[in-house]
Protein backbone atom coordinates (compact mmCIF):
# COMPACT_ATOMS: atom_id res chain seq x y z
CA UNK A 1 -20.06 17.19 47.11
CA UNK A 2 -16.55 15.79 47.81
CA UNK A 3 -15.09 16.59 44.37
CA UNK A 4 -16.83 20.53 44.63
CA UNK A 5 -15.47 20.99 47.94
CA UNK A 6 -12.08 20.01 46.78
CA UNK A 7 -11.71 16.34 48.18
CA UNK A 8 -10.85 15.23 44.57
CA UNK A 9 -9.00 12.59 45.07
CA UNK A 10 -11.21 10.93 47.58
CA UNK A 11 -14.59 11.88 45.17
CA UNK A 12 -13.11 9.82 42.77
CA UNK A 13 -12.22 6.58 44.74
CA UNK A 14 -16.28 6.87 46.38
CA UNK A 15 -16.99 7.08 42.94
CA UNK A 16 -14.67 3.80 41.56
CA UNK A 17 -16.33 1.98 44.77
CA UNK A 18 -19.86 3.22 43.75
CA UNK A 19 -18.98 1.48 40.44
CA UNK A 20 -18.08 -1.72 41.46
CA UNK A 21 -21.14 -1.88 43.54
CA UNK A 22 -23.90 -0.75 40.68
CA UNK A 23 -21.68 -3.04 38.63
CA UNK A 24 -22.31 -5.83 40.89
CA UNK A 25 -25.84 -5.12 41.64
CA UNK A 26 -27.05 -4.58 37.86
CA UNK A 27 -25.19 -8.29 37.11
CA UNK A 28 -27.35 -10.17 39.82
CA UNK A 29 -30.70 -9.00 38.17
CA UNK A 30 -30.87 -8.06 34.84
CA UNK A 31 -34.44 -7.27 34.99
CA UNK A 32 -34.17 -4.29 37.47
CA UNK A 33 -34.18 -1.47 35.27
CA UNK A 34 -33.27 1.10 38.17
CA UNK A 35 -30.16 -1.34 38.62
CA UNK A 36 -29.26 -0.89 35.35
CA UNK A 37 -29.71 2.87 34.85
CA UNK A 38 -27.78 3.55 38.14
CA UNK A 39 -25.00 1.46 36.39
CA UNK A 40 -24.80 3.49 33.81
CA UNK A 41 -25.27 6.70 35.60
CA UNK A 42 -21.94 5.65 37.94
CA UNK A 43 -19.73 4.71 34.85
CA UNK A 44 -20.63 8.06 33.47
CA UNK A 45 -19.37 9.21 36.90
CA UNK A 46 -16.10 7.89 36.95
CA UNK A 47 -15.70 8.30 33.13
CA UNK A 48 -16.05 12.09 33.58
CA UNK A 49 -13.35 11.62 36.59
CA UNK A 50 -10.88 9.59 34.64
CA UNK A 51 -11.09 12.58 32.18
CA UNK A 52 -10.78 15.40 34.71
CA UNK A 53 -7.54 13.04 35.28
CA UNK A 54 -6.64 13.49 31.77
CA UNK A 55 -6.78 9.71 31.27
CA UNK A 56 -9.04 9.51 28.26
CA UNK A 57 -7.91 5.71 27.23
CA UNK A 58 -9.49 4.58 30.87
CA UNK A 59 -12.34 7.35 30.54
CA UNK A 60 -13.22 5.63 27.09
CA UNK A 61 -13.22 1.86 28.43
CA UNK A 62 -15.59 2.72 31.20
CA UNK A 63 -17.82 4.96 29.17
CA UNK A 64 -18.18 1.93 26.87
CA UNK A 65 -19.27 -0.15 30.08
CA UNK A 66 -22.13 1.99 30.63
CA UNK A 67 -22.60 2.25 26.08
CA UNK A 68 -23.43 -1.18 26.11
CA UNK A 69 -26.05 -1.66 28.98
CA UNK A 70 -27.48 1.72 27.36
CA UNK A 71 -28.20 0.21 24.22
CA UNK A 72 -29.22 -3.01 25.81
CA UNK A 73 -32.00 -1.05 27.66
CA UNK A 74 -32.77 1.30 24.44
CA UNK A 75 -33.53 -1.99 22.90
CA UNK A 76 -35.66 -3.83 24.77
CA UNK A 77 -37.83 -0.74 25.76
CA UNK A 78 -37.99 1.24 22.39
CA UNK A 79 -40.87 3.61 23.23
CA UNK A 80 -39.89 5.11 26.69
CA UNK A 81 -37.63 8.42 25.29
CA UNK A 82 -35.59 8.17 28.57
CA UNK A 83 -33.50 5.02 27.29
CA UNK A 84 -32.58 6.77 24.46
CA UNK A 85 -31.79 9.90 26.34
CA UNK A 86 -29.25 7.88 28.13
CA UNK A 87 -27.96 6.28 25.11
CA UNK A 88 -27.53 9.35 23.42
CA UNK A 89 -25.59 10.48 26.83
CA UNK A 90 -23.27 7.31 26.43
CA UNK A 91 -22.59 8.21 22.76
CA UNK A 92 -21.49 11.74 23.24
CA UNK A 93 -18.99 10.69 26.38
CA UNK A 94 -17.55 8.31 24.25
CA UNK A 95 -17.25 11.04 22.10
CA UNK A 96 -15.23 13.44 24.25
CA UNK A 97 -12.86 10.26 25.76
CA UNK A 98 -11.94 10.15 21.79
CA UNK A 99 -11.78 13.18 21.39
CA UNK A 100 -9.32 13.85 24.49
CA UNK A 101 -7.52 10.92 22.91
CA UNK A 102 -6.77 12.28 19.77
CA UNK A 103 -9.22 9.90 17.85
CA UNK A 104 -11.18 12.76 16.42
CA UNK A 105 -12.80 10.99 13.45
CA UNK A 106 -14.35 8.31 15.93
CA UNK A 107 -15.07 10.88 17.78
CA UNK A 108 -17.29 12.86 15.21
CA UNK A 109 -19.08 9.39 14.50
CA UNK A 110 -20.14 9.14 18.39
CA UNK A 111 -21.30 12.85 18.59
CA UNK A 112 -23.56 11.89 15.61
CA UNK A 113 -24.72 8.64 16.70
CA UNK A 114 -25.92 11.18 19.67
CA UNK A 115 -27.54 13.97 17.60
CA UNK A 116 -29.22 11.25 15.80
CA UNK A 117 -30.86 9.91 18.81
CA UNK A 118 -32.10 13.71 19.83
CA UNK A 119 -33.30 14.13 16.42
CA UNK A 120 -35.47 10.64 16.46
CA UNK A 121 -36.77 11.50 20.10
CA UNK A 122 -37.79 15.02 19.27
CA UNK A 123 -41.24 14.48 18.59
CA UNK A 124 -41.87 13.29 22.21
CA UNK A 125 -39.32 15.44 23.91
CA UNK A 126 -39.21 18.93 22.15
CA UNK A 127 -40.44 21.23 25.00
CA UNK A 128 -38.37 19.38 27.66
CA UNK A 129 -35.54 21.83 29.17
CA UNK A 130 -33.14 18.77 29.47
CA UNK A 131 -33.71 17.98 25.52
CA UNK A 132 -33.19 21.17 24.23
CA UNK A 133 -29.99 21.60 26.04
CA UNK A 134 -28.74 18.20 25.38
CA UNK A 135 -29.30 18.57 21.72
CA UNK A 136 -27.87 21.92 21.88
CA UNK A 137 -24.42 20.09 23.12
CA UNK A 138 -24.60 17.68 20.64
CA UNK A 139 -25.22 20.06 17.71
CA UNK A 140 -22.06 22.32 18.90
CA UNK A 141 -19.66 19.00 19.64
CA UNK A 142 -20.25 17.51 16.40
CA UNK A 143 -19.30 21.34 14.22
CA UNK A 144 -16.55 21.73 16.88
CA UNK A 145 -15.25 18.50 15.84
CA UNK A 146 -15.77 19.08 12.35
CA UNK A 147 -13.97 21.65 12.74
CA UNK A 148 -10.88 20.36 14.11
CA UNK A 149 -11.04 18.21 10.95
CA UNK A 150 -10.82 21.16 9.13
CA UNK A 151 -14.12 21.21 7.62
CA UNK A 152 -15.42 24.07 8.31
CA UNK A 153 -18.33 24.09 5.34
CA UNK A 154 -20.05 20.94 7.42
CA UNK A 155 -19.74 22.60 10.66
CA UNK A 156 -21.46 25.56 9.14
CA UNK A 157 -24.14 23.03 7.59
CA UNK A 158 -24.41 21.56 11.15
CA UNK A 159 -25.13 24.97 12.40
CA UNK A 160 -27.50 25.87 9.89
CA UNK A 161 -29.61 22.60 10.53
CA UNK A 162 -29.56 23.67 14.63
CA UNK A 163 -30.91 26.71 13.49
CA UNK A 164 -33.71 25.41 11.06
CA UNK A 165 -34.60 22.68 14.17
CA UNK A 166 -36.43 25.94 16.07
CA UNK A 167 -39.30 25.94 13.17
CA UNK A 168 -40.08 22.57 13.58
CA UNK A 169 -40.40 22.95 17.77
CA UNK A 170 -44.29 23.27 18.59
CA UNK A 171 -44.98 24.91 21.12
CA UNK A 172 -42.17 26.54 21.14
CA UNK A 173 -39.73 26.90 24.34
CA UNK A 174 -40.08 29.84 26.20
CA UNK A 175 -36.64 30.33 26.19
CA UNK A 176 -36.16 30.17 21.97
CA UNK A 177 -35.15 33.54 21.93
CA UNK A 178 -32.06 33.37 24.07
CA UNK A 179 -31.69 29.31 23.06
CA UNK A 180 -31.94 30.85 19.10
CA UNK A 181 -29.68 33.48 19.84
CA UNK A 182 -27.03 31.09 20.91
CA UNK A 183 -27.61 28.72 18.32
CA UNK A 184 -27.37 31.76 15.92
CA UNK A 185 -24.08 32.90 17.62
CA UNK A 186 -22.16 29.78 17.16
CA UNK A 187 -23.56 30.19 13.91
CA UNK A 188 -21.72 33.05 12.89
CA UNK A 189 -17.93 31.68 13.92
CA UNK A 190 -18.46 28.57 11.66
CA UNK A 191 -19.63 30.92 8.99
CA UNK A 192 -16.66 33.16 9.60
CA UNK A 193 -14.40 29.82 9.90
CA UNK A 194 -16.09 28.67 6.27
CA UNK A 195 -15.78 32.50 4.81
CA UNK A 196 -19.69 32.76 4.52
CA UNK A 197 -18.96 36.36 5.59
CA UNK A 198 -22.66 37.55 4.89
CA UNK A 199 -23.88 34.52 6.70
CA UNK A 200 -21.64 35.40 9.86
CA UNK A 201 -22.82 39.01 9.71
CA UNK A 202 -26.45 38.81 9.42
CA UNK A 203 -26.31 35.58 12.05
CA UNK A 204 -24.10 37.68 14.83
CA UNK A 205 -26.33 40.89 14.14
CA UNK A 206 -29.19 38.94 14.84
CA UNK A 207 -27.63 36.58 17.90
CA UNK A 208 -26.55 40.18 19.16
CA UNK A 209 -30.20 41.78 19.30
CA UNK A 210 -31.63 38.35 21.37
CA UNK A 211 -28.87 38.43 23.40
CA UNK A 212 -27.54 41.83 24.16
CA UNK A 213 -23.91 42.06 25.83
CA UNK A 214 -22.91 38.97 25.16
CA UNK A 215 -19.38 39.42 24.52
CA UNK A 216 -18.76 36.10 22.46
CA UNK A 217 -21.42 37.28 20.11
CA UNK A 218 -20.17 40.61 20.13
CA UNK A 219 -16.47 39.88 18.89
CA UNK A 220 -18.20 37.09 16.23
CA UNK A 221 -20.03 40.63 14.72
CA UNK A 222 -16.72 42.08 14.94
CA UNK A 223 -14.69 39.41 13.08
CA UNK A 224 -17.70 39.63 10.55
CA UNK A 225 -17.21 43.27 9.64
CA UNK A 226 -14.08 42.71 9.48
CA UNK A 227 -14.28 40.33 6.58
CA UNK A 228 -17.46 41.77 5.06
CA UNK A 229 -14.80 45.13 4.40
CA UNK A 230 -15.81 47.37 7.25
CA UNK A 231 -12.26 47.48 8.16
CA UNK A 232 -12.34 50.97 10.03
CA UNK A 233 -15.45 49.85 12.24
CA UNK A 234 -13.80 46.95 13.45
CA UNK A 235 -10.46 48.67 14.47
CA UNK A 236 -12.64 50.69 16.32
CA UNK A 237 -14.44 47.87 17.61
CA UNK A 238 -11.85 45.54 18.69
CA UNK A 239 -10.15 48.80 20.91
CA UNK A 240 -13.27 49.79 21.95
CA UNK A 241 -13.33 46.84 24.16
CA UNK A 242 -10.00 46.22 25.53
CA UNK A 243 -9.76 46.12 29.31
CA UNK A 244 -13.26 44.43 29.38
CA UNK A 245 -14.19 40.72 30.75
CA UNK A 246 -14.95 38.51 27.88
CA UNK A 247 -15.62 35.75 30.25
CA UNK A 248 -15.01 34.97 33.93
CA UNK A 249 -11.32 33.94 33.02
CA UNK A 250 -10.41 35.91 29.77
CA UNK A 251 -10.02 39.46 29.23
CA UNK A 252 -10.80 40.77 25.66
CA UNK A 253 -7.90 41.09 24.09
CA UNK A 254 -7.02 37.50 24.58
CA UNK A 255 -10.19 36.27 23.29
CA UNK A 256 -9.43 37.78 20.25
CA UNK A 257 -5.69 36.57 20.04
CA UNK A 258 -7.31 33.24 20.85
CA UNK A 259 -9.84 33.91 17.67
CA UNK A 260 -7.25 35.04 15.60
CA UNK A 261 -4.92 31.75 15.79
CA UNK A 262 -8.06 30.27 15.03
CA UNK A 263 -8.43 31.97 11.86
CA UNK A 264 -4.93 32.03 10.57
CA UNK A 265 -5.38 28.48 11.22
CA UNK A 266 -8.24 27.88 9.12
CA UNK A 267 -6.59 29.97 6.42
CA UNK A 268 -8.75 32.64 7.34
CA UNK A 269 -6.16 36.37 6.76
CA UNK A 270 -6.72 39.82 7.13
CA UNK A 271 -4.17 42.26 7.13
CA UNK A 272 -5.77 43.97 9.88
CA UNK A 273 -5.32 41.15 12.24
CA UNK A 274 -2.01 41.88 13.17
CA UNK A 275 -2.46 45.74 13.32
CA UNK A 276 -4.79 44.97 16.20
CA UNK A 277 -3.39 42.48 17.98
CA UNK A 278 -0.35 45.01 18.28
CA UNK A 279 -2.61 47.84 19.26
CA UNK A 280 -4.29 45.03 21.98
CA UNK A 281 -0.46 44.38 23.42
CA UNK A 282 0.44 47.93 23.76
């Protein structure tokens, strides 16, 4: 409450006192589980502080505090899924403190060590809201990472596999189709990223129809015609929406200036791109 009510600074000494308290607590009896899991819960806590504080080298040694009473507790209770919720929790911070840090091939390892642990809990979990949207995050950190390692093909393969994951789910969530459309949304970059153009086409077209007026989606099904040869649509596309809110904080226009850097970046050219992004200045 402290940190959303803008008492940052004192949030995050409660929560560096909170620490050393669980950390005390879960020391002086090792078999209280609650102890333990409120340990880790804490150094996830100040973790995510220290990296609010842009201090990912102190994020990452705390986050490892928590890892290793995580995988203590995943171990010595190996069939209760909620361990290896946690430890698949611990993995992914660890993740993001590397990544912050600049370490982005440790990084990748962690956010797989975390997928992993989704996948192998899946079975007993695949229904449960917090799952899917856990394993959602871990599907999208570990293509994002991939690609800032510039491998764009393996993100796309990452994708893919998200994608495939909703025919194994029985039942199914009652929210697959806007969970699906997502997944097939952030589809459709990494195809664009990996110049699967008629992946990223058929993908956005289809994100677009289970999730109508999402503009995220809509400028991925934009960048795809573009590619695919439809060069006239998108113009008209990309000026059709100028003015309009592509999120909370970005207007349209710098969404796709933001898009495009990321496509000259991954070698990705079209001589239209700088046609628009002159019309979008004027």
């Amino acid at each position: 409450a402290l940190a959303a009510g803008g008492a940052t600074a004192e949030a995050y000494a409660l929560y560096d006192k909170d620490l050393s308290i669980q950390k005390g607590l879960s020391a002086s009896d090792l078999d209280r589980l609650d102890w333990q899991r409120e340990f880790v819960t804490a150094t996830d806590r100040v973790g995510n502080a220290k990296l609010a504080q842009k201090l990912p080298v102190e994020a990452l040694a705390v986050y490892r505090e928590g890892f290793e009473v995580a995988a203590k507790l995943a171990r010595k209770h190996p069939d209760r899924p909620e361990m290896k919720h946690q430890l698949a929790i611990c993995h992914r911070k660890i993740g993001d403190a590397l990544r912050a840090g600049g370490q982005h091939g440790e990084a990748l390892e962690s956010y797989r060590a975390s997928l992993a642990i989704r996948k192998s809990i899946a079975p007993a979990s695949a229904t449960a809201e917090t799952w899917q949207e856990a394993i959602a995050q871990d599907y999208l950190a570990t293509s994002d990472m991939l690609v800032e390692l510039g491998r764009y093909g393996e993100a796309l393969d990452v994708a893919e596999e998200r994608v495939r994951s909703f025919e194994a789910i029985d039942p199914v969530p009652s929210d697959k189709s806007s969970a699906l459309g997502r997944a097939l949304g952030n589809l459709a970059w990494y195809a664009i990223l990996a110049g699967r153009t008629d992946r990223a086409r058929d993908a956005s077209q289809t994100a677009d129809r289970l999730l109508p007026g999402q503009m995220w989606i809509k400028l991925n099904q934009v960048h795809a015609l573009m590619f695919s040869g439809q060069g006239d649509m998108a113009r008209q596309e990309y000026a059709k929406y100028k003015g309009y809110k592509y999120s909370r904080t970005m207007a349209w226009q710098d969404a796709v200036r933001n898009d495009f850097a990321s496509l000259r970046k991954a070698g990705r050219l079209h001589p239209l791109m700088d046609e628009v992004e002159t019309r979008l200045n004027q």
